[in-house]
Every structure is written in C-alpha cells, then in structure tokens.
PDB file of N, CA and C in Angstrom:
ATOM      1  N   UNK A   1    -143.926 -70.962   5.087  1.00  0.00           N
ATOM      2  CA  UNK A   1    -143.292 -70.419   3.914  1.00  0.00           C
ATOM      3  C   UNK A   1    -142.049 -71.254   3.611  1.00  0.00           C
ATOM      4  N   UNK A   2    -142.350 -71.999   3.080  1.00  0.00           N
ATOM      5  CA  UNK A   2    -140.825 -72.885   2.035  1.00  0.00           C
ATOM      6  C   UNK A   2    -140.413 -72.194   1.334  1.00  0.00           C
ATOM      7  N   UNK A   3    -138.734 -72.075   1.487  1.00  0.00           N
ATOM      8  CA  UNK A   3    -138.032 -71.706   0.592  1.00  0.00           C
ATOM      9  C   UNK A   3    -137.507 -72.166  -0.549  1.00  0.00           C
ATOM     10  N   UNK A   4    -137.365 -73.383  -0.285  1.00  0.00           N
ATOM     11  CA  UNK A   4    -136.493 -74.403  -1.188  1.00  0.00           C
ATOM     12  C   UNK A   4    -136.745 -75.856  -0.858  1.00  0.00           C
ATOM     13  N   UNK A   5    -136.196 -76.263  -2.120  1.00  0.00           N
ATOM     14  CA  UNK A   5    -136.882 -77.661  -1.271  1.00  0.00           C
ATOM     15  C   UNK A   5    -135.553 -78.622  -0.638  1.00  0.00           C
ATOM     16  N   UNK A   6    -134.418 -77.412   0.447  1.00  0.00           N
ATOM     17  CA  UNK A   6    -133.670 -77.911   1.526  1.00  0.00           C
ATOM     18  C   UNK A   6    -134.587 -77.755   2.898  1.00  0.00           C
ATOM     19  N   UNK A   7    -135.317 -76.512   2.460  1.00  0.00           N
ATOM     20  CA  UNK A   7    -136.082 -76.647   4.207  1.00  0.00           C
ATOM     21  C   UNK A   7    -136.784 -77.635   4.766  1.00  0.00           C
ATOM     22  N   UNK A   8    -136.828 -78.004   5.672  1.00  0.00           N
ATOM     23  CA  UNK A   8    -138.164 -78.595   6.573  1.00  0.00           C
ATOM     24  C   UNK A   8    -139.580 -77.292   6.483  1.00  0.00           C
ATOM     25  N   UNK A   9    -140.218 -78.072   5.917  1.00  0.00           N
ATOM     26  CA  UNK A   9    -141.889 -77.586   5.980  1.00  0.00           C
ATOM     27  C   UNK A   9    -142.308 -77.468   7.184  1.00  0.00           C
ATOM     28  N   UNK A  10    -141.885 -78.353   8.191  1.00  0.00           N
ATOM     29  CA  UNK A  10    -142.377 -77.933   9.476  1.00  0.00           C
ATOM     30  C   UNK A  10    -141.418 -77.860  10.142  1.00  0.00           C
ATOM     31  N   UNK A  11    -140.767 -77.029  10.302  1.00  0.00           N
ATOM     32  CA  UNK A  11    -139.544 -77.258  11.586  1.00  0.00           C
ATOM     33  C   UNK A  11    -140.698 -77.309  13.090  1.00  0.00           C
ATOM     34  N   UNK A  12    -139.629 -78.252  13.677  1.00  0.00           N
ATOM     35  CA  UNK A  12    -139.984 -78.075  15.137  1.00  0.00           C
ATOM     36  C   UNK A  12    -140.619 -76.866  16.146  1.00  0.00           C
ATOM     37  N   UNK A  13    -141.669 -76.864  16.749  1.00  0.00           N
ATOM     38  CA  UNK A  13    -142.117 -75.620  18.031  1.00  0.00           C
ATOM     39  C   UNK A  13    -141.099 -75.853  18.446  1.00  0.00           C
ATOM     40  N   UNK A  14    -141.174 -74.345  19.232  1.00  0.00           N
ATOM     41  CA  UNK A  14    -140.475 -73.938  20.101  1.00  0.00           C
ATOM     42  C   UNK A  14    -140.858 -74.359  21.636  1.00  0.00           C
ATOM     43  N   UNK A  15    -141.685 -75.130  21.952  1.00  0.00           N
ATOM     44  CA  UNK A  15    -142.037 -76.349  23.012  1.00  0.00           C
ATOM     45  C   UNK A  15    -141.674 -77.594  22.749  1.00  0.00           C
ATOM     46  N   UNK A  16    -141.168 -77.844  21.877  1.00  0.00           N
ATOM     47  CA  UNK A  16    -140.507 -79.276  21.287  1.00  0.00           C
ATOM     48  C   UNK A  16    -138.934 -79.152  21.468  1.00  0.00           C
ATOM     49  N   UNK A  17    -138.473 -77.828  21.879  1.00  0.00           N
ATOM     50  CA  UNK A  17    -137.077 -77.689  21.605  1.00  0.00           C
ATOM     51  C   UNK A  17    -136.660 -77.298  23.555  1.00  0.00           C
ATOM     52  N   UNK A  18    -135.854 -78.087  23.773  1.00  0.00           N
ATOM     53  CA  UNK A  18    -134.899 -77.918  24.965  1.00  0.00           C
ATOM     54  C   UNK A  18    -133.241 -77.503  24.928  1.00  0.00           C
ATOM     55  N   UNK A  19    -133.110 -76.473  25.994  1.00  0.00           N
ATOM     56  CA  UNK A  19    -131.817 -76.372  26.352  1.00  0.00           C
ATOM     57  C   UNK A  19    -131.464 -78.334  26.696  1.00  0.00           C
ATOM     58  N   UNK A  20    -130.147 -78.811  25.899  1.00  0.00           N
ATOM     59  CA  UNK A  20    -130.033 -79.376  26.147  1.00  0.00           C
ATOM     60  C   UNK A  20    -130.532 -81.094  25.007  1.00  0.00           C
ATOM     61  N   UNK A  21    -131.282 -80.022  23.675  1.00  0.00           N
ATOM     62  CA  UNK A  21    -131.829 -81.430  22.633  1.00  0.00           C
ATOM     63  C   UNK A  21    -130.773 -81.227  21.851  1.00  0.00           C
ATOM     64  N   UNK A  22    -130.916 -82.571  21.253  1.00  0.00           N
ATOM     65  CA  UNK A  22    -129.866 -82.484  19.730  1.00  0.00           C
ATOM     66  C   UNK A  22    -130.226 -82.027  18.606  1.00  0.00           C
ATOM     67  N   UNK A  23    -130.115 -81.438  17.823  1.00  0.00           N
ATOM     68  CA  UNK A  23    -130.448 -80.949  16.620  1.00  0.00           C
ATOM     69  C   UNK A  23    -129.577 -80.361  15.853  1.00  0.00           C
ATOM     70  N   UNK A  24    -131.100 -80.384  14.390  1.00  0.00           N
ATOM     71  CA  UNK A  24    -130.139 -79.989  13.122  1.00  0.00           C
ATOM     72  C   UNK A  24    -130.475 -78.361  12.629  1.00  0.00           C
ATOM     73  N   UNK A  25    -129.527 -77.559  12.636  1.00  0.00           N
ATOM     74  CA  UNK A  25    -129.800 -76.220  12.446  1.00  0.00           C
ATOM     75  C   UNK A  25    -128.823 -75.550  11.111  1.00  0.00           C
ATOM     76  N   UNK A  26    -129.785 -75.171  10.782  1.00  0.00           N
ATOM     77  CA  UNK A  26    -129.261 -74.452   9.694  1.00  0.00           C
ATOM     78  C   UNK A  26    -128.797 -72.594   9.979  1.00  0.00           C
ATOM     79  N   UNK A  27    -127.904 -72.061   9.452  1.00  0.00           N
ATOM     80  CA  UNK A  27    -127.532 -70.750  10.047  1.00  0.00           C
ATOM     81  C   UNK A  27    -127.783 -69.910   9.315  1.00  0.00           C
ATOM     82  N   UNK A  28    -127.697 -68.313   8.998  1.00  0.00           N
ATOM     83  CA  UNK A  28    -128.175 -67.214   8.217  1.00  0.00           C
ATOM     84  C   UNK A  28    -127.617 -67.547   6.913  1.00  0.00           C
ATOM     85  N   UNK A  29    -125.965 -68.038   7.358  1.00  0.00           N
ATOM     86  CA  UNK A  29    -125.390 -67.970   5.426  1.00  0.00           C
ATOM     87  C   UNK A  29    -125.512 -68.933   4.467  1.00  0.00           C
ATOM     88  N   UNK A  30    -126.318 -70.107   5.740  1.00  0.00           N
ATOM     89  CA  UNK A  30    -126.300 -71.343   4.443  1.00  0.00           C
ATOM     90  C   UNK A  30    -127.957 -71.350   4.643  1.00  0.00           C
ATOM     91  N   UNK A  31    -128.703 -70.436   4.409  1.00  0.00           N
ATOM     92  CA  UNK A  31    -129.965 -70.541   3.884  1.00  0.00           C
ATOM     93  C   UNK A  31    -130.093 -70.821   2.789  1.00  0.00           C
ATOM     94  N   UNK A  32    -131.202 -71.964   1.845  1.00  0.00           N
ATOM     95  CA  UNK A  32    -130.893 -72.287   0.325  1.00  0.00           C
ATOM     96  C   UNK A  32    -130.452 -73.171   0.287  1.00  0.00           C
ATOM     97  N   UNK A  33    -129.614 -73.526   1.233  1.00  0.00           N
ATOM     98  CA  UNK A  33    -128.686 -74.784   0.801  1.00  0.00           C
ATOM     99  C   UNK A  33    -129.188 -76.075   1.943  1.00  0.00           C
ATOM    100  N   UNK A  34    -128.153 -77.287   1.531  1.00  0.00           N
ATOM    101  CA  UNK A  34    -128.442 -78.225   2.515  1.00  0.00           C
ATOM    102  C   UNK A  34    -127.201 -78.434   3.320  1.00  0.00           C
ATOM    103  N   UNK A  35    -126.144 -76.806   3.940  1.00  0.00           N
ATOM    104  CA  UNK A  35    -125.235 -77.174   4.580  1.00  0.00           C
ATOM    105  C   UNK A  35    -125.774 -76.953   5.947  1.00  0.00           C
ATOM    106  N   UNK A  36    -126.242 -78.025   6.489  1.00  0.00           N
ATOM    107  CA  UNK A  36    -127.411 -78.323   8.156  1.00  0.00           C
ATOM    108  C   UNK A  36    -125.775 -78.486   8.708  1.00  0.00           C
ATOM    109  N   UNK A  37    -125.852 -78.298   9.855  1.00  0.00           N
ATOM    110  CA  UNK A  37    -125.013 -77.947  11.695  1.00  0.00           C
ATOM    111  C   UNK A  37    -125.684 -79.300  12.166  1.00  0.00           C
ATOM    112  N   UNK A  38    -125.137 -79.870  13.262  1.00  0.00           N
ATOM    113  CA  UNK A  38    -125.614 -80.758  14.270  1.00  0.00           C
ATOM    114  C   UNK A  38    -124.741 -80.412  15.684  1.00  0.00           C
ATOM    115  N   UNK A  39    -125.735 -80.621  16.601  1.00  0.00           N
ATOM    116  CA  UNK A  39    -125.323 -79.702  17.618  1.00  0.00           C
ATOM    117  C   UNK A  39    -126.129 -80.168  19.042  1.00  0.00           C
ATOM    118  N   UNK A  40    -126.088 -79.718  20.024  1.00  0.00           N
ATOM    119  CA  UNK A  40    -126.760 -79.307  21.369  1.00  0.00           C
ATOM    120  C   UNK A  40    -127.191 -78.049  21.790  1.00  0.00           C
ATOM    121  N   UNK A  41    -128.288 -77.643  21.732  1.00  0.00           N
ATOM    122  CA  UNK A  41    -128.962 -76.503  22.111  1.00  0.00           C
ATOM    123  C   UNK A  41    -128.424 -75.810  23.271  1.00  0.00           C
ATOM    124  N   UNK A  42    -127.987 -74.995  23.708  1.00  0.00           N
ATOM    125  CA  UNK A  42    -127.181 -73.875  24.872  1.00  0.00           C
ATOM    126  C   UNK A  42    -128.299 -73.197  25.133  1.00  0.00           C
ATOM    127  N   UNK A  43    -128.753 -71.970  24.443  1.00  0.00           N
ATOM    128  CA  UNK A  43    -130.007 -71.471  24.322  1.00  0.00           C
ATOM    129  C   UNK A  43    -130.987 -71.590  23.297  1.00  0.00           C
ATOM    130  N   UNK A  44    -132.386 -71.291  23.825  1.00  0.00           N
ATOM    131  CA  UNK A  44    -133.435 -71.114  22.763  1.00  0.00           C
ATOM    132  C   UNK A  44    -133.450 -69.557  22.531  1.00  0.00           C
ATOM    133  N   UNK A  45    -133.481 -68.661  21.307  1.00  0.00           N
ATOM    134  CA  UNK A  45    -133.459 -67.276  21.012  1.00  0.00           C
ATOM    135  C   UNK A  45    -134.885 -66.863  20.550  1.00  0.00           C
ATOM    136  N   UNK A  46    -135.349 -67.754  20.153  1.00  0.00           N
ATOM    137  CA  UNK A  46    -136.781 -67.485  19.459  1.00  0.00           C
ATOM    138  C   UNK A  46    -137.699 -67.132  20.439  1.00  0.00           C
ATOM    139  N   UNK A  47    -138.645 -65.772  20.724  1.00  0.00           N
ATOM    140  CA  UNK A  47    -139.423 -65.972  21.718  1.00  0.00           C
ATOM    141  C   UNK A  47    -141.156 -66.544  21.409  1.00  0.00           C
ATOM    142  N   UNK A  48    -141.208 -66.812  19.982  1.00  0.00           N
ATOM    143  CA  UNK A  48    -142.453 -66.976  19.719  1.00  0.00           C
ATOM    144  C   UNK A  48    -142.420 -68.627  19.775  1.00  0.00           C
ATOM    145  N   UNK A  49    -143.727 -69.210  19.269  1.00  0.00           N
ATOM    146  CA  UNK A  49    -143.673 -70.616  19.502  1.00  0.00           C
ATOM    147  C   UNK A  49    -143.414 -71.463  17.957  1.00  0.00           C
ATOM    148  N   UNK A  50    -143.984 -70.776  17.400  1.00  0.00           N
ATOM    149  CA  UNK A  50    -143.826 -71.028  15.676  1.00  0.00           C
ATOM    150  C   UNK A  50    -142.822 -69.501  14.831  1.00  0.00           C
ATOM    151  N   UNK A  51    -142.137 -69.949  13.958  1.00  0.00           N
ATOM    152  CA  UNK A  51    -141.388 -69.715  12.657  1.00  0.00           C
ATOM    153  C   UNK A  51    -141.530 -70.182  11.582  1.00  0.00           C
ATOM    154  N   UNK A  52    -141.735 -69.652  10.598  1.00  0.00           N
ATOM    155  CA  UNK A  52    -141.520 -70.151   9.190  1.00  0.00           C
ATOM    156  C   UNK A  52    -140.414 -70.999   8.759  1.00  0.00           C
ATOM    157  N   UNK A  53    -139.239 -70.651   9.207  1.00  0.00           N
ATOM    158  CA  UNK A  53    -137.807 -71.111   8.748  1.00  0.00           C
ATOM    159  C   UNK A  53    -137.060 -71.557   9.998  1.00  0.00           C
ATOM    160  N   UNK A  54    -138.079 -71.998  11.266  1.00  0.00           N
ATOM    161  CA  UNK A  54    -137.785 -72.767  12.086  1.00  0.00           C
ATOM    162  C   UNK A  54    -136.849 -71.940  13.653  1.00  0.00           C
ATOM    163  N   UNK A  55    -136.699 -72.610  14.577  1.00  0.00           N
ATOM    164  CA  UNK A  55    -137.138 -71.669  15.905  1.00  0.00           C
ATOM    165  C   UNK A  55    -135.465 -71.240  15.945  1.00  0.00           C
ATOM    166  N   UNK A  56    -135.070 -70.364  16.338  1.00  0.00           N
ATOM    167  CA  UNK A  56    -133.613 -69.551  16.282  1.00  0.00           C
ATOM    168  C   UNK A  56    -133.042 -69.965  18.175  1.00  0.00           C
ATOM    169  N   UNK A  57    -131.760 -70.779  17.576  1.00  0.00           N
ATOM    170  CA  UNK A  57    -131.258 -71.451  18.529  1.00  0.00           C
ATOM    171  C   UNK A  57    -129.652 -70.769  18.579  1.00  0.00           C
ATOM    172  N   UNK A  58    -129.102 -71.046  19.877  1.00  0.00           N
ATOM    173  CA  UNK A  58    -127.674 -71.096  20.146  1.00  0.00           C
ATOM    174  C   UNK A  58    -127.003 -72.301  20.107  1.00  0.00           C
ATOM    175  N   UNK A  59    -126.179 -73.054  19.790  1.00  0.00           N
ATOM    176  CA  UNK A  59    -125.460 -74.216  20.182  1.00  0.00           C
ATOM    177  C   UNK A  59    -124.532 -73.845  21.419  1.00  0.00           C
ATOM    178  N   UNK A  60    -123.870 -74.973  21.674  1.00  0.00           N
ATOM    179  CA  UNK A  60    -123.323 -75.593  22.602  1.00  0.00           C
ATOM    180  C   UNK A  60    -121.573 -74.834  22.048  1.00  0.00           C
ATOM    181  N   UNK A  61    -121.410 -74.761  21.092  1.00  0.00           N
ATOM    182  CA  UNK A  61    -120.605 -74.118  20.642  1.00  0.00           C
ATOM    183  C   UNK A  61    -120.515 -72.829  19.921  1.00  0.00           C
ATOM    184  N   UNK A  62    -121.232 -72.645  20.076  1.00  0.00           N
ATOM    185  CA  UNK A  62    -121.592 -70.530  19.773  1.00  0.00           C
ATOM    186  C   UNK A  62    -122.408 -70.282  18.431  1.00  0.00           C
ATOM    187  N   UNK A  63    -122.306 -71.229  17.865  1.00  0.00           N
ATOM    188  CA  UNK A  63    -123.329 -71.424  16.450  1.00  0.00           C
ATOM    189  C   UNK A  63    -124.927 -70.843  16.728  1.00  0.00           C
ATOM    190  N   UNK A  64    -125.500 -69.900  15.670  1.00  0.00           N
ATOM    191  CA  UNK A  64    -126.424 -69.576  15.966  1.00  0.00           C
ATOM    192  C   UNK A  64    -127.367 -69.894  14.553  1.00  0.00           C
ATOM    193  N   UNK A  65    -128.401 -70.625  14.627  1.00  0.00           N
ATOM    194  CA  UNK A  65    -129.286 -70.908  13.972  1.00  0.00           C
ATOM    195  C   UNK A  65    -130.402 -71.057  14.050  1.00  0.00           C
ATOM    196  N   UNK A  66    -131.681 -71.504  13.021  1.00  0.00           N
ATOM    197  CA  UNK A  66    -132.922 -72.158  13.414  1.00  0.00           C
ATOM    198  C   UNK A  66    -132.825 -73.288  13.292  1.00  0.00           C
ATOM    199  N   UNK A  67    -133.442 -74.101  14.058  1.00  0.00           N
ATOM    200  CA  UNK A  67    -133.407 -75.753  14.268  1.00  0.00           C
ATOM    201  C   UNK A  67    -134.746 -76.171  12.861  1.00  0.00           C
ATOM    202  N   UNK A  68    -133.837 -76.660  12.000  1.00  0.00           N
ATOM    203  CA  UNK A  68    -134.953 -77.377  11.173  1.00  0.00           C
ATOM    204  C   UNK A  68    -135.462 -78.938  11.495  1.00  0.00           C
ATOM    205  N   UNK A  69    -134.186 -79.785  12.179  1.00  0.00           N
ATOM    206  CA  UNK A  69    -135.009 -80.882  12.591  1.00  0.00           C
ATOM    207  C   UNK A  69    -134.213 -81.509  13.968  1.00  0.00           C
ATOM    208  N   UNK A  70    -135.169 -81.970  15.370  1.00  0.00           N
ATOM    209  CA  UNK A  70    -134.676 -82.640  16.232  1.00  0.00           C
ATOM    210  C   UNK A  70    -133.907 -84.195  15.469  1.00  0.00           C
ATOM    211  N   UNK A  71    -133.170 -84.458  16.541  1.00  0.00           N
ATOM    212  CA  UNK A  71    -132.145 -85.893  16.286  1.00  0.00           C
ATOM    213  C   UNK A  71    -132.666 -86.767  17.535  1.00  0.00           C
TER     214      UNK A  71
END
C-alpha cells in the first residue's frame, strides 16, 4: 500500500534489518512527507516479517520509526 510517492514501495523485511544496520526511517509525524531520519537500529519493534509502510524500528537514539530504506 503506497501512500505517496515519498514512500518506498518496498521497504525492507524484517530479516534484512539488524540490531545494529544503518538506515533510513521515517517516523509517525512525518508520514507524507520526505522528512527520512538516518540512524542505527537499537531495536527491531515490528514482530511480523513484512509491513506496508515498512518494519517499525528504535534508533540508537530513541527515535522510533519504520525503516523505509537500508544505507
């Protein structure tokens, strides 16, 4: 399900994503937009393997988002 055409169509599985990858995550309030986070994964939150709007991560700095694309 695309929202806009800021999302990634495919964000990354949630087997593609490590405590510990770099990535670009977008957060609840800047959905719509193209204000993307870059970061280090702390935790993975998502327990499924696929998302629509991409797998729901913690950063390294308390930021909580879905990862739309690895770095």
């Amino acid at each position: 399900m695309r929202e806009n055409d800021y999302d990634n169509p495919n964000p990354p599985k949630h087997s593609e994503i490590k405590n510990g990858s770099a990535v670009w995550i977008i957060e609840k309030e800047n959905y719509g937009t193209n204000n993307y986070k870059q970061g280090i994964v702390k935790d993975v939150l998502s327990p499924r393997e696929n998302h629509p709007r991409g797998i729901k991560v913690r950063l390294t700095d308390g930021s909580v988002g879905r990862v739309q694309w690895l770095m």
